[in-house]
C-alpha atoms as a PDB file:
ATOM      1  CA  UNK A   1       0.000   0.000   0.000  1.00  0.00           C
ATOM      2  CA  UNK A   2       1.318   3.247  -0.976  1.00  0.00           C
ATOM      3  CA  UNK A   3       2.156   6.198   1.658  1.00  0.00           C
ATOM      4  CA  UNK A   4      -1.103   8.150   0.201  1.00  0.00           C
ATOM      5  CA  UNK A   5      -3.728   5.536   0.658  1.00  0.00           C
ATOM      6  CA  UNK A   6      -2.803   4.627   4.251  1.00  0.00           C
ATOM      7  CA  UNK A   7      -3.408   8.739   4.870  1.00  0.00           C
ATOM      8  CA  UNK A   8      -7.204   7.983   3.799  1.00  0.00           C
ATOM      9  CA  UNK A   9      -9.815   7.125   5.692  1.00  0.00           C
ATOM     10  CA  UNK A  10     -11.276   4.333   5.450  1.00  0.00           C
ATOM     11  CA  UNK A  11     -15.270   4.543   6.846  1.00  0.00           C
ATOM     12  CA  UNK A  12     -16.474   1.346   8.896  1.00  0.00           C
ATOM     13  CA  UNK A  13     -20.323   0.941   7.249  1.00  0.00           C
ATOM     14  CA  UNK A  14     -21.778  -1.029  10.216  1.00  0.00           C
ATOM     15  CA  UNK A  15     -23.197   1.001  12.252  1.00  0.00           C
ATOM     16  CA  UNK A  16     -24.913   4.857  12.522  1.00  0.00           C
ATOM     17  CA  UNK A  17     -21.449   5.718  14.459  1.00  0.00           C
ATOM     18  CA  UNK A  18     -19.762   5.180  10.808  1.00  0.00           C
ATOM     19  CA  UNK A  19     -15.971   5.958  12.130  1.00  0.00           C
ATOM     20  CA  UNK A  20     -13.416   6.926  10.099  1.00  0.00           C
ATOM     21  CA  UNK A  21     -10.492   5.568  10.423  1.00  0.00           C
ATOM     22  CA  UNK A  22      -6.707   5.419   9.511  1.00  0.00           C
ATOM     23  CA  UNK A  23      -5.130   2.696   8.505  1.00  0.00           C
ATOM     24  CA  UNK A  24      -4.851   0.277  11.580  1.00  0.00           C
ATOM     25  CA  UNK A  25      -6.859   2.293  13.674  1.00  0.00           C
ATOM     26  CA  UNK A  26      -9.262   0.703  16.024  1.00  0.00           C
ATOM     27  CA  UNK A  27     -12.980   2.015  15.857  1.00  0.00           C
ATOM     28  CA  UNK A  28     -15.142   3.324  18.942  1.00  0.00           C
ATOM     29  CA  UNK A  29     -16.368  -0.360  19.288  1.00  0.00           C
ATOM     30  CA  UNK A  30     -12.874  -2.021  19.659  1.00  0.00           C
ATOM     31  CA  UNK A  31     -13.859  -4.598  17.655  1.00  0.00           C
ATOM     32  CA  UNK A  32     -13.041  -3.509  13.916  1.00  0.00           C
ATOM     33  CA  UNK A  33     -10.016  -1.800  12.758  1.00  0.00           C
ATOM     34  CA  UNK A  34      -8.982  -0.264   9.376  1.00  0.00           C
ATOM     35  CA  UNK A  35      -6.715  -2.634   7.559  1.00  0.00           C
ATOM     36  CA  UNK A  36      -5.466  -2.216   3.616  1.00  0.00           C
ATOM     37  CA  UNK A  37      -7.987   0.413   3.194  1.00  0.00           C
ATOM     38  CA  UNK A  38     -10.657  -1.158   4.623  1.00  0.00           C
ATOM     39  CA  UNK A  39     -12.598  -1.964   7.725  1.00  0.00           C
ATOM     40  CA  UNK A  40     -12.592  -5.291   8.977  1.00  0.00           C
ATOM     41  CA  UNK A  41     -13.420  -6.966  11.921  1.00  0.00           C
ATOM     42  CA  UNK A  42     -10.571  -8.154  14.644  1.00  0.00           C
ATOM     43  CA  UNK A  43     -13.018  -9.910  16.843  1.00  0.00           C
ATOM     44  CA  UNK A  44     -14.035 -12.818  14.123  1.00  0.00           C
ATOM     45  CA  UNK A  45     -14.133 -16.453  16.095  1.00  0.00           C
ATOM     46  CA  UNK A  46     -12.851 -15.039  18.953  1.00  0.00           C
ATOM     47  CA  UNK A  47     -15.019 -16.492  21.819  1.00  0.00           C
ATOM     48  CA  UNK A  48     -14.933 -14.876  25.392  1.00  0.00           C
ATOM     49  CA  UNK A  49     -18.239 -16.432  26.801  1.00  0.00           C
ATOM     50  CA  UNK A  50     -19.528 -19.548  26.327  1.00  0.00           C
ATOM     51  CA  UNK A  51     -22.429 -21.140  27.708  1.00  0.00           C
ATOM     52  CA  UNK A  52     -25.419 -23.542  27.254  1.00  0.00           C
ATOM     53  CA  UNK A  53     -28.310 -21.902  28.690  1.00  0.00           C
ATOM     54  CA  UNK A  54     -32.062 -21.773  28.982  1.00  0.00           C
ATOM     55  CA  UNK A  55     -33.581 -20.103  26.335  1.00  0.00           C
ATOM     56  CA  UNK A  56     -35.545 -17.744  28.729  1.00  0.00           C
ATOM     57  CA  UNK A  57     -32.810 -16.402  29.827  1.00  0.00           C
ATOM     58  CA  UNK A  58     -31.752 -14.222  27.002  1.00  0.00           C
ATOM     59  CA  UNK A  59     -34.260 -13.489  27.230  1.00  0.00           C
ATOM     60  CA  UNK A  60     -37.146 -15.230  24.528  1.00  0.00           C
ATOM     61  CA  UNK A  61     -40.178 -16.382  26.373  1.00  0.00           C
ATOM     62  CA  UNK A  62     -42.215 -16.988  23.781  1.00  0.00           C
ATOM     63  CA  UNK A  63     -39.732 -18.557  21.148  1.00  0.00           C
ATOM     64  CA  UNK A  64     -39.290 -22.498  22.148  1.00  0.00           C
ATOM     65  CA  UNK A  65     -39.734 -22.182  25.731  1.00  0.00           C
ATOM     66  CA  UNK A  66     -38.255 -25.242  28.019  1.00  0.00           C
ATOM     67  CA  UNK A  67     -35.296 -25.326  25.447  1.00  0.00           C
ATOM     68  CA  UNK A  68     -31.662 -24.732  25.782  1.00  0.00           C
ATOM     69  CA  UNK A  69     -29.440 -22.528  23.741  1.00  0.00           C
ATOM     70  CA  UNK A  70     -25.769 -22.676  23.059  1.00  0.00           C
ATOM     71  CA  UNK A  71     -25.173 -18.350  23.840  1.00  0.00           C
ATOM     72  CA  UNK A  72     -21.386 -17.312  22.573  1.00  0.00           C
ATOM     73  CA  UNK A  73     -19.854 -14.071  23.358  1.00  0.00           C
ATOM     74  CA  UNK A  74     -16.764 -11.982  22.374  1.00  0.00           C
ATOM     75  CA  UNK A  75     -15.656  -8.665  22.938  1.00  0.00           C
ATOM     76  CA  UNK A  76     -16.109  -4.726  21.901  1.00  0.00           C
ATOM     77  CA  UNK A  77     -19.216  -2.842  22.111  1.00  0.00           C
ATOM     78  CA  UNK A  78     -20.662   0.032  20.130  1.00  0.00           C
ATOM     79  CA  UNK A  79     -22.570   1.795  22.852  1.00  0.00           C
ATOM     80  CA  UNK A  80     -21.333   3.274  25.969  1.00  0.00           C
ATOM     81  CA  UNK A  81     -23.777   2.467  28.784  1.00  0.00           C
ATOM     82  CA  UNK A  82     -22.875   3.303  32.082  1.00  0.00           C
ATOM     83  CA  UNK A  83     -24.719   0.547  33.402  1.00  0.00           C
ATOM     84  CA  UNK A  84     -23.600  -1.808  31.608  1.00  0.00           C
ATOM     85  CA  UNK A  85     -24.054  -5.363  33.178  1.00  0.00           C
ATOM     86  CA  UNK A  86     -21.224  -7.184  30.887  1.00  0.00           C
ATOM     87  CA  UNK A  87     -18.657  -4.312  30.879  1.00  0.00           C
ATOM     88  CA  UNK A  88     -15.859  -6.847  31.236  1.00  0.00           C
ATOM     89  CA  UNK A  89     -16.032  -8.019  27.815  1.00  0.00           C
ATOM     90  CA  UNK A  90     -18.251  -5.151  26.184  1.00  0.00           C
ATOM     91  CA  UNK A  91     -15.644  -2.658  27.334  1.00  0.00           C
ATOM     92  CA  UNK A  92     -12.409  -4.240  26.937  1.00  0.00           C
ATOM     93  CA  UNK A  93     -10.188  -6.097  23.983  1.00  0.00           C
ATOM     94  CA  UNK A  94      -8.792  -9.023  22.923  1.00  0.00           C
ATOM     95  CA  UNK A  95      -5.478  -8.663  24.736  1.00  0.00           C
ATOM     96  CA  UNK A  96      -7.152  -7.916  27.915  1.00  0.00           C
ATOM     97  CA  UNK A  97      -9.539 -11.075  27.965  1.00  0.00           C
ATOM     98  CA  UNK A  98      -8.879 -15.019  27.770  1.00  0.00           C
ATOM     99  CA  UNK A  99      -9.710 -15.164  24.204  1.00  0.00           C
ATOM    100  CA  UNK A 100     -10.877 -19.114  22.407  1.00  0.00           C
ATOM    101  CA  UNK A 101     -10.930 -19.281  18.717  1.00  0.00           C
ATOM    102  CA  UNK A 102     -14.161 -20.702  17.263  1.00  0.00           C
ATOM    103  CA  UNK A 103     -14.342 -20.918  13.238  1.00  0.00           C
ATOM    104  CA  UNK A 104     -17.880 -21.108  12.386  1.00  0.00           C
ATOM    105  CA  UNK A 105     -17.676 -24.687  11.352  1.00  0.00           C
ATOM    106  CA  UNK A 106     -16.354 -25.326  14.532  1.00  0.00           C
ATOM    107  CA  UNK A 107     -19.246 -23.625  16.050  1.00  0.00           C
ATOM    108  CA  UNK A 108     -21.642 -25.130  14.273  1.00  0.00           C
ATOM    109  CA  UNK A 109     -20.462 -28.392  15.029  1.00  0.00           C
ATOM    110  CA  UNK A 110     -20.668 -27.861  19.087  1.00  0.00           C
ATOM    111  CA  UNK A 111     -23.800 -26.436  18.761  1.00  0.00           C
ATOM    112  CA  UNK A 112     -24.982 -29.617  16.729  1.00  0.00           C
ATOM    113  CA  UNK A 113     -23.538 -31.899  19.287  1.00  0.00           C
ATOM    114  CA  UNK A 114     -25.366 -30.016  22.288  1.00  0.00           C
ATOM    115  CA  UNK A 115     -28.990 -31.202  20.368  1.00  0.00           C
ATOM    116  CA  UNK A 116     -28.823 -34.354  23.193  1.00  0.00           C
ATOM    117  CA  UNK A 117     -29.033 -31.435  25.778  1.00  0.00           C
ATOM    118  CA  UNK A 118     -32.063 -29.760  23.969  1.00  0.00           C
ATOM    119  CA  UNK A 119     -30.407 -26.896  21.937  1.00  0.00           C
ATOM    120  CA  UNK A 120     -31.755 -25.620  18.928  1.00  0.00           C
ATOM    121  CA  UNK A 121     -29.183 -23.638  18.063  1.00  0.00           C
ATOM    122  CA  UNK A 122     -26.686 -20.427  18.507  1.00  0.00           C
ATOM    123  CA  UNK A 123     -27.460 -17.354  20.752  1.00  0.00           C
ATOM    124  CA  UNK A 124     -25.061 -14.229  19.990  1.00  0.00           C
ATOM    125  CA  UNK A 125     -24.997 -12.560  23.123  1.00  0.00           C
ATOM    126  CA  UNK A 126     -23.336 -11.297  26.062  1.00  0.00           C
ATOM    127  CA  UNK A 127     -21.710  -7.981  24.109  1.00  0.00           C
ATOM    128  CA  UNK A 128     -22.582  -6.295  21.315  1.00  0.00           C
ATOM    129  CA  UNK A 129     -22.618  -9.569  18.915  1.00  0.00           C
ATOM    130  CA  UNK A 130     -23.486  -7.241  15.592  1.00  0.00           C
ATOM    131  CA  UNK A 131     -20.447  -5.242  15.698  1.00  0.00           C
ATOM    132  CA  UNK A 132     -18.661  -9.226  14.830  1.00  0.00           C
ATOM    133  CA  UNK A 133     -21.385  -9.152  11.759  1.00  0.00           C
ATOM    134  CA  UNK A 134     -19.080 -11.102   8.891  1.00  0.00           C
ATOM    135  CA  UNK A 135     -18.497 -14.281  11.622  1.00  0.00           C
ATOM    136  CA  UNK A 136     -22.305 -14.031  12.594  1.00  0.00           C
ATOM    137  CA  UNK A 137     -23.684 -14.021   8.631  1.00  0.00           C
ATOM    138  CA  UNK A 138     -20.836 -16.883   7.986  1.00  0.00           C
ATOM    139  CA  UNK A 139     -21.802 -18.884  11.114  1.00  0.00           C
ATOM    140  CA  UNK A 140     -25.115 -18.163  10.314  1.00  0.00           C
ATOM    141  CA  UNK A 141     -25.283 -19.469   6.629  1.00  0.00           C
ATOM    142  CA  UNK A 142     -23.625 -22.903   7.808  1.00  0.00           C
ATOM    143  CA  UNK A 143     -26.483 -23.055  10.613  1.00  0.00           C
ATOM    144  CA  UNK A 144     -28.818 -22.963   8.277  1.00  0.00           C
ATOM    145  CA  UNK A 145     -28.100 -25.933   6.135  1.00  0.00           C
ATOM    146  CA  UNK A 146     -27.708 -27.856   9.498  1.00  0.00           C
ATOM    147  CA  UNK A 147     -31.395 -26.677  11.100  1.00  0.00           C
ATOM    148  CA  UNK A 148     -30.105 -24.849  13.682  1.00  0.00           C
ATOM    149  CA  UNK A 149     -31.246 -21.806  14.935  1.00  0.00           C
ATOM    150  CA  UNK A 150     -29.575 -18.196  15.040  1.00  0.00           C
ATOM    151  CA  UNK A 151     -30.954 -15.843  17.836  1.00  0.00           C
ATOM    152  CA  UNK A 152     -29.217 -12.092  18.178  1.00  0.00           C
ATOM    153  CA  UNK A 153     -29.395 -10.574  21.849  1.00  0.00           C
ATOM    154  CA  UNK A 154     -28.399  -6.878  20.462  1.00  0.00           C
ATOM    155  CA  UNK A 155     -28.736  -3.300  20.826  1.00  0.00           C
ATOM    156  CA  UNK A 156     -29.932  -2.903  17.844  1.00  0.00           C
ATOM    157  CA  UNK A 157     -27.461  -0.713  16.228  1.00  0.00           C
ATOM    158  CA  UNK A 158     -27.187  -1.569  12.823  1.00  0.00           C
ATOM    159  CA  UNK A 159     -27.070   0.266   9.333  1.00  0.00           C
ATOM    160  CA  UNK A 160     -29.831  -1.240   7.161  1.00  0.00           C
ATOM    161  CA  UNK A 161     -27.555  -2.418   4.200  1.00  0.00           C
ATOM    162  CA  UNK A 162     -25.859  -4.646   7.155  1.00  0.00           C
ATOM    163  CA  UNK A 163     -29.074  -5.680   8.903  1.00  0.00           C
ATOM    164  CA  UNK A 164     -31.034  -6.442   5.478  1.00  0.00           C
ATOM    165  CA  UNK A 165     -28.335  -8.928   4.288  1.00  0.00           C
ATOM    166  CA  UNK A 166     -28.316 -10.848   7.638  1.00  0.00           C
ATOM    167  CA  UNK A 167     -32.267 -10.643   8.412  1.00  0.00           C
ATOM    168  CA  UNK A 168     -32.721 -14.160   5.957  1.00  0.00           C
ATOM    169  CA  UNK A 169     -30.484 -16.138   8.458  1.00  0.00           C
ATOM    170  CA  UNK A 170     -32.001 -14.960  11.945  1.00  0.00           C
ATOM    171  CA  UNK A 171     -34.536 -17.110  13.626  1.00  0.00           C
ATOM    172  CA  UNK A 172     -35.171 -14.695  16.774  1.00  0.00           C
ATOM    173  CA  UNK A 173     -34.162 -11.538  18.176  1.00  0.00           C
ATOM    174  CA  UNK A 174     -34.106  -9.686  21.082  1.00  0.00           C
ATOM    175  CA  UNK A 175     -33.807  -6.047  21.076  1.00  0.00           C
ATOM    176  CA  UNK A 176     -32.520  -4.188  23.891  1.00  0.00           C
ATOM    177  CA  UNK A 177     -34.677  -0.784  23.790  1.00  0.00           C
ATOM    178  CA  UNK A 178     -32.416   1.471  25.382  1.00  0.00           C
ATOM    179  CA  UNK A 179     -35.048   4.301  25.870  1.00  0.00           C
ATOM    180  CA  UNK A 180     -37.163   5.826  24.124  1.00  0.00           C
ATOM    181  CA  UNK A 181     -35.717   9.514  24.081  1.00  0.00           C
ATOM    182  CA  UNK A 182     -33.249  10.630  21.442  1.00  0.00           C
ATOM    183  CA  UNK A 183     -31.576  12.448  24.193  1.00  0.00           C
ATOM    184  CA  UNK A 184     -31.096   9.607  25.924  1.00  0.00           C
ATOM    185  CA  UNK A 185     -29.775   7.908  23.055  1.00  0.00           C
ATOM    186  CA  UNK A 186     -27.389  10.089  22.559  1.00  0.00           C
ATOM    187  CA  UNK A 187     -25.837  10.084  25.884  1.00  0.00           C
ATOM    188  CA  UNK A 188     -25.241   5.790  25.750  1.00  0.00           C
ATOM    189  CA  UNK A 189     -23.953   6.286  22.595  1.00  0.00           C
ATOM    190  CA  UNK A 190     -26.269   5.395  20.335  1.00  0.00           C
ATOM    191  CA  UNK A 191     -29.060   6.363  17.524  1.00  0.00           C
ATOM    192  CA  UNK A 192     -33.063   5.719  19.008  1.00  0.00           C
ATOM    193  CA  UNK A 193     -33.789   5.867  15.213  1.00  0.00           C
ATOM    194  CA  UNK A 194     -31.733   2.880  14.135  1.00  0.00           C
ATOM    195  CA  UNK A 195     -32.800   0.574  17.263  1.00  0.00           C
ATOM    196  CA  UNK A 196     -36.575   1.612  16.248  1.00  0.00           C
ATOM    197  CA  UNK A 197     -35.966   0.575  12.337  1.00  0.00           C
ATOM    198  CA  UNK A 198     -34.067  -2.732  13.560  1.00  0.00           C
ATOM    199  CA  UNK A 199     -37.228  -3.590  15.489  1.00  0.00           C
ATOM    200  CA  UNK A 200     -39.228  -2.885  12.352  1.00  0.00           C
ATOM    201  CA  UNK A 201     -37.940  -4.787  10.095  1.00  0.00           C
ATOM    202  CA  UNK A 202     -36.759  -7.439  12.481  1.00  0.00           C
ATOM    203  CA  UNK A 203     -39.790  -8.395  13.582  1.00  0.00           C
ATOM    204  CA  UNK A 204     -41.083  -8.310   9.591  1.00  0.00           C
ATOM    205  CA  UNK A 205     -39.065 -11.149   9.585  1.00  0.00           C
ATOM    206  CA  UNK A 206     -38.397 -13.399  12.583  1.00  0.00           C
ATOM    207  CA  UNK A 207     -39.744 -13.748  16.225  1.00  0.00           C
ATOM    208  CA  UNK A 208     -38.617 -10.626  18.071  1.00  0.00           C
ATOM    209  CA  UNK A 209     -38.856  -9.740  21.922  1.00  0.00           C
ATOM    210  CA  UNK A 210     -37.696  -6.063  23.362  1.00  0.00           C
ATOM    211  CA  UNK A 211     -36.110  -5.643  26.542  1.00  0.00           C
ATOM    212  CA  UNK A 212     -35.979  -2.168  28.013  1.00  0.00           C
ATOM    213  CA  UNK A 213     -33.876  -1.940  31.336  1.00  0.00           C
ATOM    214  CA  UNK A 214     -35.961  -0.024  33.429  1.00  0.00           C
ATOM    215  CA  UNK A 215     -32.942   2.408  35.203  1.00  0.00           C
ATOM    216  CA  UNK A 216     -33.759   5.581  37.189  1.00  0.00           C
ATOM    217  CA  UNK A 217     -32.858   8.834  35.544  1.00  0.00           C
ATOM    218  CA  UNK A 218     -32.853   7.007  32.192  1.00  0.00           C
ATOM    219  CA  UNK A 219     -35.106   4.473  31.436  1.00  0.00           C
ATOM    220  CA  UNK A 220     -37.916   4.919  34.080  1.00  0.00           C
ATOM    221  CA  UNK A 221     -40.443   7.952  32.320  1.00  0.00           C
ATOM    222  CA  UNK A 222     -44.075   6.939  32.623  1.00  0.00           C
ATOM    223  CA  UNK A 223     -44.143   8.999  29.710  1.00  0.00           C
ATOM    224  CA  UNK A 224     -41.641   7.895  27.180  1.00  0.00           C
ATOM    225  CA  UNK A 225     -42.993   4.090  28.565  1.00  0.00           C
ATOM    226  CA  UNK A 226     -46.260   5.214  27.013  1.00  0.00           C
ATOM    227  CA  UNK A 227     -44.614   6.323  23.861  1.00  0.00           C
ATOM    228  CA  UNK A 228     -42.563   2.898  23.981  1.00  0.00           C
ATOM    229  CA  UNK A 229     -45.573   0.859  23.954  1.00  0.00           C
ATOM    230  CA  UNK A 230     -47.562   2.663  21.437  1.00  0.00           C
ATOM    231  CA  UNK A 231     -44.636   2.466  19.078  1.00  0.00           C
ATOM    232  CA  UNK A 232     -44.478  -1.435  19.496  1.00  0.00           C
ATOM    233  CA  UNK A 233     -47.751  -2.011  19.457  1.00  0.00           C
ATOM    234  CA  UNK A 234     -48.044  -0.351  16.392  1.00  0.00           C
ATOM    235  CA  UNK A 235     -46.033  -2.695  14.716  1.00  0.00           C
ATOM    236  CA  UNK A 236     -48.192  -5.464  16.585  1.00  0.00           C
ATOM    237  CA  UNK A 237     -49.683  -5.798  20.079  1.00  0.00           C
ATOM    238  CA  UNK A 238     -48.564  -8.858  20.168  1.00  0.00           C
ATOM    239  CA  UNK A 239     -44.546  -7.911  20.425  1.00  0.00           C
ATOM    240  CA  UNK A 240     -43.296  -9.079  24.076  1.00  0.00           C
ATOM    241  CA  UNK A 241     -41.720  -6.148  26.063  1.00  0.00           C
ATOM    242  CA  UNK A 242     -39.842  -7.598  28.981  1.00  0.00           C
ATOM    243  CA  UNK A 243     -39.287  -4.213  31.501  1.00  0.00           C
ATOM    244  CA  UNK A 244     -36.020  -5.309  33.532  1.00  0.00           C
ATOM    245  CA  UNK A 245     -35.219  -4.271  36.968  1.00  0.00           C
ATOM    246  CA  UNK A 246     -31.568  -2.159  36.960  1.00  0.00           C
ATOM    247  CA  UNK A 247     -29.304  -3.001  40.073  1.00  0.00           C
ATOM    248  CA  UNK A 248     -26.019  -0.957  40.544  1.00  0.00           C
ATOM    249  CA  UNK A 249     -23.086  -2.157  38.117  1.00  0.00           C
ATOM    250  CA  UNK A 250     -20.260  -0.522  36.136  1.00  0.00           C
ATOM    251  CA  UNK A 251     -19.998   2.905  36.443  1.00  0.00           C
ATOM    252  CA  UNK A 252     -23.714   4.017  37.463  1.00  0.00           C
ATOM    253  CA  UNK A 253     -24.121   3.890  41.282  1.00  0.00           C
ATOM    254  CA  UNK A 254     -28.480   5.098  41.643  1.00  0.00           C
ATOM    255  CA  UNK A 255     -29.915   2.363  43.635  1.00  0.00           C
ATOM    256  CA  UNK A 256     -31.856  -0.439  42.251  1.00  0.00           C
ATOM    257  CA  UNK A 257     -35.460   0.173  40.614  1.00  0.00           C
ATOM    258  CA  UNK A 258     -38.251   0.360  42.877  1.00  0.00           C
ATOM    259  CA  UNK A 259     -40.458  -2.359  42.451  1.00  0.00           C
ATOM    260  CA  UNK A 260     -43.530   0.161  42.370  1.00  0.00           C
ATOM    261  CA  UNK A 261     -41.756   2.078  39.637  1.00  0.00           C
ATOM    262  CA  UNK A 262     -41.520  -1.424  37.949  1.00  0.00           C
ATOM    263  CA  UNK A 263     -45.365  -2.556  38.590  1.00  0.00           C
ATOM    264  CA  UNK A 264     -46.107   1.213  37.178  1.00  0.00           C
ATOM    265  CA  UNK A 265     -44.166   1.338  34.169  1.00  0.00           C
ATOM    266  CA  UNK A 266     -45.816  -2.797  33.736  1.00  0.00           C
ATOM    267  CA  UNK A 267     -49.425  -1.495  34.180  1.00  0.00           C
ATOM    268  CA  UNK A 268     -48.769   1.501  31.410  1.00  0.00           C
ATOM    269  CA  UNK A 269     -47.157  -0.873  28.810  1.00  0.00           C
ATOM    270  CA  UNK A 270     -49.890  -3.447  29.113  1.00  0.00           C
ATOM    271  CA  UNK A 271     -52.358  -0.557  27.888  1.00  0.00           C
ATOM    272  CA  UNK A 272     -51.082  -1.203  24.841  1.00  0.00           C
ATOM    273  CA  UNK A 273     -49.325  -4.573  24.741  1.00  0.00           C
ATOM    274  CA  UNK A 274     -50.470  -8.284  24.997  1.00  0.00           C
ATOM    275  CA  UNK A 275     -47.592  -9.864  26.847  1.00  0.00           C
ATOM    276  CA  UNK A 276     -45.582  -7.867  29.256  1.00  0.00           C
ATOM    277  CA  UNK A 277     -43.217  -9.411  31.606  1.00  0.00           C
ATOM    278  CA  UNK A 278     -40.819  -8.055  34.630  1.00  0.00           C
ATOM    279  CA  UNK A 279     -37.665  -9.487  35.610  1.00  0.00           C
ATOM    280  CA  UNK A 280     -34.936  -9.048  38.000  1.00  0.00           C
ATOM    281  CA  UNK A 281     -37.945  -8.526  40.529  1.00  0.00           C
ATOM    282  CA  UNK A 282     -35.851 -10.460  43.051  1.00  0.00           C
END
């Protein structure tokens, strides 16, 4: 490469945060890095988090319930959430974490072998799994031919170009619904607009379930709940919202949720909404 084209910037197209960057450069998510003019992820196959769980615990109540799910996670993040429950690996890289390496056929294998254990297929979780989209479409394509289902726990920040070309190969999603204030958006880091068209045309496609965090100062206006649920409803009543309770974790010290906020915030969204559910209401 000559000395002029490593001066350009090269633009990462993933997601509404579209950084420019210089040749090796690592983006805002720490995940993809400018290499030979281009943008290209540095987190493919590289596993932090690994785990067989319930399926309800991503969580998807109403997609297979009683099965199990193989969930895989890696590192990076595209967001900056003070809250964030899985800052270990959303806020760190791969030199700072015990990194596996998983090729998707490898994957895909494991994930076959875990059917005598009830799994029905691949959970990207944990961090942000998008911002890794080339292993997830490749891991994806190969689960496909085997019957295995692909399930995306994810923020939802995704350019449509991106999200369009992996929406064939996804099963079930579910969207974590930050907020609904641009504001608010903006001050995690992200785009409300993007999450809202992800949910759109997600859920024109596959089984989708939102999660919204319910955390005071951010995520706990009756009002914006109000606007939350009319905008999912919209798209169909039947969309399941799961309201979460926050506890104290990263960098965001408010004390937990009150339960009444919860039970308030559960008895607005079910004006509009079919199936509502609380968690973390231990």
């Amino acid at each position: 490469m000559n000395e002029a084209a490593m001066n350009e910037s090269a633009v990462c197209p993933l997601c509404p945060r579209h950084c420019p960057l210089s040749e090796g450069q690592i983006g805002f998510c720490g995940a993809r890095q400018a290499k030979d003019g281009v943008v290209k992820s540095i987190n493919y196959g590289k596993i932090t988090s690994l785990a067989l769980d319930p399926i309800e615990k991503k969580p998807l109540v109403y997609y297979y319930p009683g099965s199990m799910i193989l969930s895989v996670g890696s590192f990076g993040c595209n967001m900056a959430c003070p809250f964030c429950q899985n800052h270990h690996i959303a806020r760190r890289g791969a030199v700072e974490l015990y990194v596996r390496e998983f090729p998707p056929e490898d994957l895909i294998a494991m994930a076959a072998a875990e059917r005598r254990r009830g799994n029905i297929g691949i959970a990207f979780t944990y961090n942000e799994p998008l911002i890794a989209f080339e292993f997830i479409l490749d891991t994806a394509r190969l689960a496909q031919a085997k019957d295995l289902k692909i399930i995306l726990v994810t923020n939802g920040q995704i350019n449509a170009p991106c999200l369009k070309e992996l929406l064939p190969y996804v099963s079930a999603w579910n969207i974590d619904l930050k907020a609904f204030s641009e504001e608010t958006y903006r001050r995690l880091g992200g785009d409300l607009q993007t999450t809202l068209r992800t949910i759109e045309l997600a859920a024109a496609a596959a089984h989708v379930e939102v999660t919204t965090l319910v955390v005071p100062g951010i995520s706990d206006s009756a009002e914006d709940m109000r606007a939350e649920a009319k905008f999912l409803a919209d798209i169909s009543p039947s969309i399941p919202l799961h309201l979460s309770r926050y506890f104290p974790s990263y960098r965001y010290s408010e004390p937990a949720t009150a339960k009444s906020k919860m039970l308030e915030l559960k008895g607005i969204a079910e004006q509009y909404l079919e199936r509502v559910c609380l968690g973390n209401m231990w």
